[in-house]
C-alpha atoms as a PDB file:
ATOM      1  CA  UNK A   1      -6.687 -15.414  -7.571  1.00  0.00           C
ATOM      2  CA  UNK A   2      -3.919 -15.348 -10.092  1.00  0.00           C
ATOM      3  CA  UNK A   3      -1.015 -17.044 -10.274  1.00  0.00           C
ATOM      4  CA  UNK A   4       1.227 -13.871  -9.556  1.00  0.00           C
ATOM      5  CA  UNK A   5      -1.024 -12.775  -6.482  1.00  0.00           C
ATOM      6  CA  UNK A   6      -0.782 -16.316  -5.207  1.00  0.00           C
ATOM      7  CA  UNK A   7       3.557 -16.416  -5.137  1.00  0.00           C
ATOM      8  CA  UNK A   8       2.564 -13.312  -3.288  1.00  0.00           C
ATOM      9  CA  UNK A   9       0.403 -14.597  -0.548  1.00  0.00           C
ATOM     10  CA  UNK A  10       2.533 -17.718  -0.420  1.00  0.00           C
ATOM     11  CA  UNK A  11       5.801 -16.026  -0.224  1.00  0.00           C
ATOM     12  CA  UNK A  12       4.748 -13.080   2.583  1.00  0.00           C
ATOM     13  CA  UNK A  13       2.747 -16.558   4.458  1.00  0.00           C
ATOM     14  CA  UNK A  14       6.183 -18.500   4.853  1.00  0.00           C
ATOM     15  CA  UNK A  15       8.002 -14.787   6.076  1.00  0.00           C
ATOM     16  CA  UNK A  16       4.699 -14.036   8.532  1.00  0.00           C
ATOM     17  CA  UNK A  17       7.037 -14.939  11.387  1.00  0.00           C
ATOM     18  CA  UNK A  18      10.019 -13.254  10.692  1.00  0.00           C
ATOM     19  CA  UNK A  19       8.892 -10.330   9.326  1.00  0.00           C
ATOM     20  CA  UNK A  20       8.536  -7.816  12.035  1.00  0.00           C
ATOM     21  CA  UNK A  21      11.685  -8.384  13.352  1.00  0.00           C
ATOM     22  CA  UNK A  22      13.547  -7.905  10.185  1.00  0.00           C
ATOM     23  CA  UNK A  23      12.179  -4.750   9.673  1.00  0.00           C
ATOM     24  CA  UNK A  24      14.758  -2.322  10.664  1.00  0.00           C
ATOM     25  CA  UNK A  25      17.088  -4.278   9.088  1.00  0.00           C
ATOM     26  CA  UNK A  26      16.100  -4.337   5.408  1.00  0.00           C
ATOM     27  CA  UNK A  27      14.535  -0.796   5.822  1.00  0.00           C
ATOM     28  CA  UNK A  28      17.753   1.471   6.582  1.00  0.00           C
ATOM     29  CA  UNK A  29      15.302   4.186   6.839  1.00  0.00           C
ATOM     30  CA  UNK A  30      13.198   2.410   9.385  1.00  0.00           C
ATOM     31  CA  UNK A  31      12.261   5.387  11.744  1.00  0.00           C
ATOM     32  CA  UNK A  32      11.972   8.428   9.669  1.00  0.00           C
ATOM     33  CA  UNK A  33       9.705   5.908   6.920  1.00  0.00           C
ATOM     34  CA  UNK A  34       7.348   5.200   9.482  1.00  0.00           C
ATOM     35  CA  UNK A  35       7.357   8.051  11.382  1.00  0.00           C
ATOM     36  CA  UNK A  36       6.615  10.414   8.950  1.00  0.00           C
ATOM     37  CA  UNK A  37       3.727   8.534   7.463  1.00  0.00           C
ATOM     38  CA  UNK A  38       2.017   8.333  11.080  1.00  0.00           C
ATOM     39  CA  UNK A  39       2.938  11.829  11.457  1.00  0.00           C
ATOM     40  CA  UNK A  40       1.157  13.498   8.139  1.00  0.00           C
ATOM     41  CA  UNK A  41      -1.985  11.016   9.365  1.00  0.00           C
ATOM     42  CA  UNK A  42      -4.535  14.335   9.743  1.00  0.00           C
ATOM     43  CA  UNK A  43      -8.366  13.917  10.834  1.00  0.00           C
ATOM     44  CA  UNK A  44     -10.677  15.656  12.198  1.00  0.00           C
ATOM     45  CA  UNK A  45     -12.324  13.075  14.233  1.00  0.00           C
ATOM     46  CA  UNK A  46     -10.723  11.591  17.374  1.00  0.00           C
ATOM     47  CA  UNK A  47     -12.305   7.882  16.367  1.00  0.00           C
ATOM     48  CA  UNK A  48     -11.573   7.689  12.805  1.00  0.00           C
ATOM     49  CA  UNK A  49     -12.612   4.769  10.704  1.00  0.00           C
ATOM     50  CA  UNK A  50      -9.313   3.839   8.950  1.00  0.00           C
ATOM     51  CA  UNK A  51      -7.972   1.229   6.870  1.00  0.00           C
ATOM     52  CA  UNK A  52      -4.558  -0.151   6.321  1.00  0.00           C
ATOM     53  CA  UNK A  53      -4.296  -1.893   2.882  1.00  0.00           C
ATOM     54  CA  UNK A  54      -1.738  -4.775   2.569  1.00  0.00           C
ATOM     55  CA  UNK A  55      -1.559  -4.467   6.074  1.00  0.00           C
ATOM     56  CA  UNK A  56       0.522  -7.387   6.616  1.00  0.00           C
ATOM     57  CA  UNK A  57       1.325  -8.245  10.498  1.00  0.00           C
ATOM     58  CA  UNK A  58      -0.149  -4.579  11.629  1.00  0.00           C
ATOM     59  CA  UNK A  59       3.004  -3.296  11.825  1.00  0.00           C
ATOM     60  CA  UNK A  60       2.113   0.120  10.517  1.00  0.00           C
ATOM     61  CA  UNK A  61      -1.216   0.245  11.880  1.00  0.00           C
ATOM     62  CA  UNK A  62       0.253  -0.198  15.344  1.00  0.00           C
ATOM     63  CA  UNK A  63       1.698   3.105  15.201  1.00  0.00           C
ATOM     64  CA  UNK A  64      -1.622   4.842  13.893  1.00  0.00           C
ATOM     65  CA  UNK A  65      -2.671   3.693  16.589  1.00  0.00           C
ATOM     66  CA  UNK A  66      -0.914   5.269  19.462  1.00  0.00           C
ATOM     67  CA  UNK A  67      -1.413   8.686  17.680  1.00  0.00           C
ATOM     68  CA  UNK A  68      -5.312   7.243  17.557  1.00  0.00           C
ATOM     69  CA  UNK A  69      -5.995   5.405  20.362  1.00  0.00           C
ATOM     70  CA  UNK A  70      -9.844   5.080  19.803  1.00  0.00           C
ATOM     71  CA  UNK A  71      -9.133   4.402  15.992  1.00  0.00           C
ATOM     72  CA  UNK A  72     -11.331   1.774  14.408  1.00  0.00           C
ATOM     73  CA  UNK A  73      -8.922  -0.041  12.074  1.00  0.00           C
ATOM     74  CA  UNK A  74      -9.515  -2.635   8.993  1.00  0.00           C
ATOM     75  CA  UNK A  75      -6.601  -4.452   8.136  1.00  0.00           C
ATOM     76  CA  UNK A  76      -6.736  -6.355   4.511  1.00  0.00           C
ATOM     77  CA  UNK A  77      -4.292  -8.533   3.356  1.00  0.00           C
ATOM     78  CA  UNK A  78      -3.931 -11.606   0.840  1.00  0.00           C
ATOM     79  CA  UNK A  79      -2.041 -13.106   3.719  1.00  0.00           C
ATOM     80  CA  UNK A  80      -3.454 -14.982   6.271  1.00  0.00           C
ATOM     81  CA  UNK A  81      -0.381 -15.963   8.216  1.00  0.00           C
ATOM     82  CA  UNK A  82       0.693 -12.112   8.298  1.00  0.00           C
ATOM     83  CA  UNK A  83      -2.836 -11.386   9.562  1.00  0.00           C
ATOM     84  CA  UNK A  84      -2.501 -13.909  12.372  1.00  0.00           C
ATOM     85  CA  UNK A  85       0.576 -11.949  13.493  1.00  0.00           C
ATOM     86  CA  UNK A  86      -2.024  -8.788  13.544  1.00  0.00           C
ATOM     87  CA  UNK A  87      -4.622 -10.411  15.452  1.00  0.00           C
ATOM     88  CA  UNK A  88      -2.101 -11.199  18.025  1.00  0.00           C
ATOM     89  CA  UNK A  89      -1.310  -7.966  18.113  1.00  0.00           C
ATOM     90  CA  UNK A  90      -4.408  -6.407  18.447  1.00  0.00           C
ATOM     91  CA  UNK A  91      -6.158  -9.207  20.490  1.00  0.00           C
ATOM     92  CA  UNK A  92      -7.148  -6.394  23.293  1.00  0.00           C
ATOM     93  CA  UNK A  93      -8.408  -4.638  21.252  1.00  0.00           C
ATOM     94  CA  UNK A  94     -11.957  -5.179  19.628  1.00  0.00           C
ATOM     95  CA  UNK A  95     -12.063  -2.432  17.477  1.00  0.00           C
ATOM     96  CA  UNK A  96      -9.956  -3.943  14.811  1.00  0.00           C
ATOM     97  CA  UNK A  97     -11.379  -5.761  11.694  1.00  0.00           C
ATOM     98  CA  UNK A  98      -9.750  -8.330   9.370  1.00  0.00           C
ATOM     99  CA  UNK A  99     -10.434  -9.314   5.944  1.00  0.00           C
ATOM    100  CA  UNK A 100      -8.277 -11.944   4.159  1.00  0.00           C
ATOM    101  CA  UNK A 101      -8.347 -10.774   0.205  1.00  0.00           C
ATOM    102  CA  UNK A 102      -7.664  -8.940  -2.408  1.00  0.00           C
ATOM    103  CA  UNK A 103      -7.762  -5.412  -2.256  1.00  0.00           C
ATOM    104  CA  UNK A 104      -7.389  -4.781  -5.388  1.00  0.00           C
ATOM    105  CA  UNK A 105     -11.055  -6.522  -6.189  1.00  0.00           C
ATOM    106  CA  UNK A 106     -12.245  -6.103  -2.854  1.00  0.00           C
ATOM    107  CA  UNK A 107     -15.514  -4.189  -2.796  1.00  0.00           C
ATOM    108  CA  UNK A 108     -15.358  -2.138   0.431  1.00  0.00           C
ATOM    109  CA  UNK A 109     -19.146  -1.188   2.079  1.00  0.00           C
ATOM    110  CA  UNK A 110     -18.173   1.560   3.952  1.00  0.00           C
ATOM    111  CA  UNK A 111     -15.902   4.823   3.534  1.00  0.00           C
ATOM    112  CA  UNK A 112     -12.976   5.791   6.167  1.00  0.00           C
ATOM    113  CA  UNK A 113     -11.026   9.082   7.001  1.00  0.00           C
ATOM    114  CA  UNK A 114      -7.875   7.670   6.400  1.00  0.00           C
ATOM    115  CA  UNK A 115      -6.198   5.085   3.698  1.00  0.00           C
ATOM    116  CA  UNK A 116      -2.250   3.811   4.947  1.00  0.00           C
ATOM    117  CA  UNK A 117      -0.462   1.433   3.152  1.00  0.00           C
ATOM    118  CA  UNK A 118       3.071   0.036   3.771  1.00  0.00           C
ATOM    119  CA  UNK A 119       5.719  -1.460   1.476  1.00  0.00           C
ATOM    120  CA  UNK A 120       2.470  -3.352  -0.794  1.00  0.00           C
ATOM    121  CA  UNK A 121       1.631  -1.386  -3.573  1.00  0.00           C
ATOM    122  CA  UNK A 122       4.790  -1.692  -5.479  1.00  0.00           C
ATOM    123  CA  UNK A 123       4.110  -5.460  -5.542  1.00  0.00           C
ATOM    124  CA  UNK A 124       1.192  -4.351  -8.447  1.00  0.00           C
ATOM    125  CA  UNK A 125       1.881  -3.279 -12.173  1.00  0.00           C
ATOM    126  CA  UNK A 126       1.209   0.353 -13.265  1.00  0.00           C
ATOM    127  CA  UNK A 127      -2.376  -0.675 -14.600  1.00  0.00           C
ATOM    128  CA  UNK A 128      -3.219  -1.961 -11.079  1.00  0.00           C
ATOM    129  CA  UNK A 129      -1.586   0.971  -8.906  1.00  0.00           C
ATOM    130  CA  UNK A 130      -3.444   3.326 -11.353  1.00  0.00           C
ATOM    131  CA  UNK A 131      -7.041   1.695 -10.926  1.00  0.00           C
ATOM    132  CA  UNK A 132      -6.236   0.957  -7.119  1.00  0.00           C
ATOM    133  CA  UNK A 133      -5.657   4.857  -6.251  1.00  0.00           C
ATOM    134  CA  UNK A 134      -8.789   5.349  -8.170  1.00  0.00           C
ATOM    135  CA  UNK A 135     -10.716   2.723  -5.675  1.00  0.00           C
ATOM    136  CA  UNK A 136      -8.889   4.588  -3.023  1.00  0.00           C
ATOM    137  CA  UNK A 137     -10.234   8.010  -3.634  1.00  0.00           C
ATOM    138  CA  UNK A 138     -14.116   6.600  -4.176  1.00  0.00           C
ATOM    139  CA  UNK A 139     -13.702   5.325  -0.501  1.00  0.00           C
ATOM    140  CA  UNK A 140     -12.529   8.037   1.676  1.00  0.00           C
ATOM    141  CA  UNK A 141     -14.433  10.539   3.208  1.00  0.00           C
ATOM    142  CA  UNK A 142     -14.429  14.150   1.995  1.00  0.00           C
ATOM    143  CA  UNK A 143     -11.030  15.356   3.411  1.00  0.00           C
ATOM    144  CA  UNK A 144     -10.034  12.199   3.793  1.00  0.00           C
ATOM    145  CA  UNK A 145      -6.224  11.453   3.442  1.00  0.00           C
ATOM    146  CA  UNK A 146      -3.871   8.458   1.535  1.00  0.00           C
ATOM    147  CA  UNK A 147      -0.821   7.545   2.797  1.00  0.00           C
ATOM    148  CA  UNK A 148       1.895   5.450   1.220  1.00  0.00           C
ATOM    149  CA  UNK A 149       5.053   4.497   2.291  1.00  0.00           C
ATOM    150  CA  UNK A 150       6.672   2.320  -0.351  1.00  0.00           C
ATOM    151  CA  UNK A 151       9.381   1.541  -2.486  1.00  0.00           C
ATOM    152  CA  UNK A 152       9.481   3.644  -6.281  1.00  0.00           C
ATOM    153  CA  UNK A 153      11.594   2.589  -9.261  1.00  0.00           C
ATOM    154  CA  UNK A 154      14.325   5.025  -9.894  1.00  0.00           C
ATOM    155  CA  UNK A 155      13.434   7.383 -12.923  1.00  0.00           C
ATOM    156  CA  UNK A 156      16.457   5.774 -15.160  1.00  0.00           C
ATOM    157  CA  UNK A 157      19.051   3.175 -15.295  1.00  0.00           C
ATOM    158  CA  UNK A 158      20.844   4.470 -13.470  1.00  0.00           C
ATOM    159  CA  UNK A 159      19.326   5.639 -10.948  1.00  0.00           C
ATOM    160  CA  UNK A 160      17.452   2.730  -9.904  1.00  0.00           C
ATOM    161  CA  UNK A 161      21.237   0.847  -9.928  1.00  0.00           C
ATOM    162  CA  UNK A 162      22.372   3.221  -6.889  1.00  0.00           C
ATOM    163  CA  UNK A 163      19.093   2.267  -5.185  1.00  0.00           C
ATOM    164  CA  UNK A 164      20.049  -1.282  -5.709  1.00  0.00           C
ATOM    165  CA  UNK A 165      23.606  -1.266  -4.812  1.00  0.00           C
ATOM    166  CA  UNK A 166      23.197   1.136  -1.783  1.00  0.00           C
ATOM    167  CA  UNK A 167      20.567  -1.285  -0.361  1.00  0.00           C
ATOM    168  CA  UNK A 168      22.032  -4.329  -0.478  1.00  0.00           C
ATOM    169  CA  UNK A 169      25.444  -2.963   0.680  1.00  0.00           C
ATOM    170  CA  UNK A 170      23.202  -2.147   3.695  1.00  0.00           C
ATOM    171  CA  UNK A 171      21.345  -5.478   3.807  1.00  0.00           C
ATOM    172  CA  UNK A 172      24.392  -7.729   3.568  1.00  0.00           C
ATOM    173  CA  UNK A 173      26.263  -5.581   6.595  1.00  0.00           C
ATOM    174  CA  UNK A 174      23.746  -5.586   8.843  1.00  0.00           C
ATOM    175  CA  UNK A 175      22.874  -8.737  11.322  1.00  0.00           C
ATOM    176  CA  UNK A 176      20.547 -10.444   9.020  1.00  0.00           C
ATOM    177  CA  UNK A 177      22.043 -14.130   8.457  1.00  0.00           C
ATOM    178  CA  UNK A 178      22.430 -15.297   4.922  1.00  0.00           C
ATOM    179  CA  UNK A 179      19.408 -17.450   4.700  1.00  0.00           C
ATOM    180  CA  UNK A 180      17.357 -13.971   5.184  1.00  0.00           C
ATOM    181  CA  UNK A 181      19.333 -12.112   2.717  1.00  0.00           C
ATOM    182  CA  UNK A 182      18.987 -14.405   0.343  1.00  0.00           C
ATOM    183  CA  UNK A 183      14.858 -15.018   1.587  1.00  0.00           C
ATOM    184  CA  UNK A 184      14.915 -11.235   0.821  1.00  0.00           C
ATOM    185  CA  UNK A 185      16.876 -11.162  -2.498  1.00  0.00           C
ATOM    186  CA  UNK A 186      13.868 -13.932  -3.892  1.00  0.00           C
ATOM    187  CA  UNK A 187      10.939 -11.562  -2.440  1.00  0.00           C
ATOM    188  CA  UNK A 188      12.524  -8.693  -4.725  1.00  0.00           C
ATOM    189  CA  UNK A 189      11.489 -10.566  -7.748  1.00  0.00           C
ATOM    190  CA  UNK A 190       7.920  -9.729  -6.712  1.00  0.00           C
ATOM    191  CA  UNK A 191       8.148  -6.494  -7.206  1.00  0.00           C
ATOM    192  CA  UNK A 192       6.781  -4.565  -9.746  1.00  0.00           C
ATOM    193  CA  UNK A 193       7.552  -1.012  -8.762  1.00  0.00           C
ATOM    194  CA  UNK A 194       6.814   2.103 -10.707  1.00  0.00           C
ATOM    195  CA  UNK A 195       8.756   5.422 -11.052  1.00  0.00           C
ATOM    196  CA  UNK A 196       8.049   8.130  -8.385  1.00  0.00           C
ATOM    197  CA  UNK A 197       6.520  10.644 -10.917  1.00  0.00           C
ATOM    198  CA  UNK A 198       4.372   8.107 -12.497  1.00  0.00           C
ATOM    199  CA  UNK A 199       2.754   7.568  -9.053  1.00  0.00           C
ATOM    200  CA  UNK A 200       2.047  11.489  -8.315  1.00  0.00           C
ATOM    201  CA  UNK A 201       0.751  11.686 -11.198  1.00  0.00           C
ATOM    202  CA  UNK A 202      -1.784   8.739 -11.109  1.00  0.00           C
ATOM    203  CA  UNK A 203      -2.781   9.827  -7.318  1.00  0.00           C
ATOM    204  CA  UNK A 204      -3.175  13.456  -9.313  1.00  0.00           C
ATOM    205  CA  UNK A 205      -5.275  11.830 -12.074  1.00  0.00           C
ATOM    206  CA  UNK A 206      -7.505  10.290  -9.363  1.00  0.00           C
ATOM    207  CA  UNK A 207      -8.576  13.183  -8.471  1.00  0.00           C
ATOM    208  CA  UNK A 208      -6.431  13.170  -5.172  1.00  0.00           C
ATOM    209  CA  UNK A 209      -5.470  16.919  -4.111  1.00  0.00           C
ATOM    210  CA  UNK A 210      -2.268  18.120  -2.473  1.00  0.00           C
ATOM    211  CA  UNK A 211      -0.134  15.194  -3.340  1.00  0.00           C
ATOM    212  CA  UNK A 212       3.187  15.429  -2.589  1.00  0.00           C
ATOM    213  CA  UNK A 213       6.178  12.856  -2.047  1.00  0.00           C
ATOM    214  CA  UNK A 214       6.905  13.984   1.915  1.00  0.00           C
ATOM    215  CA  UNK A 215       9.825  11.913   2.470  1.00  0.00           C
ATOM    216  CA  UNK A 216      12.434  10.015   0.268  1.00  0.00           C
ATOM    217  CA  UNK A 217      15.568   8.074   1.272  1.00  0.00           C
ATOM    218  CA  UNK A 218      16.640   6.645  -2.254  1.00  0.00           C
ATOM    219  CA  UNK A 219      13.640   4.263  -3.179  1.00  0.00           C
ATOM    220  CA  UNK A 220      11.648   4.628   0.072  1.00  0.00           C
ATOM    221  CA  UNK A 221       8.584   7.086  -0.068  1.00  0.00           C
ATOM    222  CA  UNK A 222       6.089   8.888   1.509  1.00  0.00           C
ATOM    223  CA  UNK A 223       3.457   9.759  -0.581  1.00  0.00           C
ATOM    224  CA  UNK A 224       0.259  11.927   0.340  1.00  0.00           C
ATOM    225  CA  UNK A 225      -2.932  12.530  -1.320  1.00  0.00           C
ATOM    226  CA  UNK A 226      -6.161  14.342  -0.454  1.00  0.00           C
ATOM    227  CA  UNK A 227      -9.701  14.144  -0.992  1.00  0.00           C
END
């Protein structure tokens, strides 16, 4: 693992118990973000083999699952603090799997009808993201769908400065004390986002169909693709 992926894993390990609970609060968006990317979640099977990539504490994949009860789920992560918080979770439930790694190396051995990802990606450069959405489409099923909710680098300058400022103004008036803020502010410098029409076009270029950016709120995203 290299050195970047490891400040990763170490930084998201020493947040694994906070993190669920600060959601709302450094996502202004919270409801519509996650909402939407359960609600564009389309199968044709009523068990669908699904994976959540960068899954973190399950957070997202909890949702899946009350729209897919009998769901099989694989949750990967680098973390293996924020996939304790999953198997607690999930500890009912024995059709979840876990892998601790990589998933950008990862060599998956089966295919699923559904790929969801949540606030990970952008953590990867543009060469990564690029191969990554490639992996993505080998692995689904025909019809299968990607979903991404994530943050995107504004297109200019500019742009990316009223993302900035409009977020923390929300951050630093919300309930969060100033030891998160500033836990927060010192995750930022992980990412590694790239600009909303770079990404359509590299889901495009994969060969993904129908891609679209369903829902934006500044740099939040919902991004779609289909195989």
């Amino acid at each position: 693992m290299d050195a970047e992926r490891n400040e990763v894993k170490v930084k998201f390990n020493e947040n694994a118990s906070q993190y669920d609970g600060q959601r709302k609060k450094l996502i202004p968006c919270f409801d519509d973000f996650y909402s939407i990317a359960v609600s564009i979640a389309k199968t044709n099977t009523n068990n669908p083999d699904i994976l959540d990539i960068g899954a973190g504490t399950g957070l997202l994949s909890s949702l899946i699952l009350e729209k897919f009860p009998d769901a099989n789920i694989t949750l990967i992560d680098l973390s293996e603090k924020m996939l304790e918080a999953a198997k607690e979770r999930f500890k009912d439930n024995p059709n979840f799997t876990y892998i601790i790694d990589d998933y950008t190396i990862y060599k998956f051995d089966k295919k699923f009808d559904v790929v969801i990802s949540s606030l990970s990606i952008h953590h990867l450069s543009g060469d990564e993201k690029k191969q990554l959405y490639h992996n993505i489409y080998s692995i689904l099923n025909k019809d299968g769908v990607f979903i991404n909710a994530d943050q995107v680098l504004g297109g200019t300058p500019f742009i990316e400065s009223l993302y900035k400022s409009d977020w923390r103004y929300k951050v630093e008036n919300s309930d969060l004390s100033k030891e998160e803020i500033l836990s927060a502010y010192e995750r930022t410098k992980l990412d590694k986002m790239s600009t909303l029409e770079d990404q359509v076009n590299w889901l495009k270029d994969s060969g993904f169909l129908d891609v679209d950016c369903v829902y934006k709120y500044f740099n939040f995203v919902v991004l779609f693709g289909r195989k």
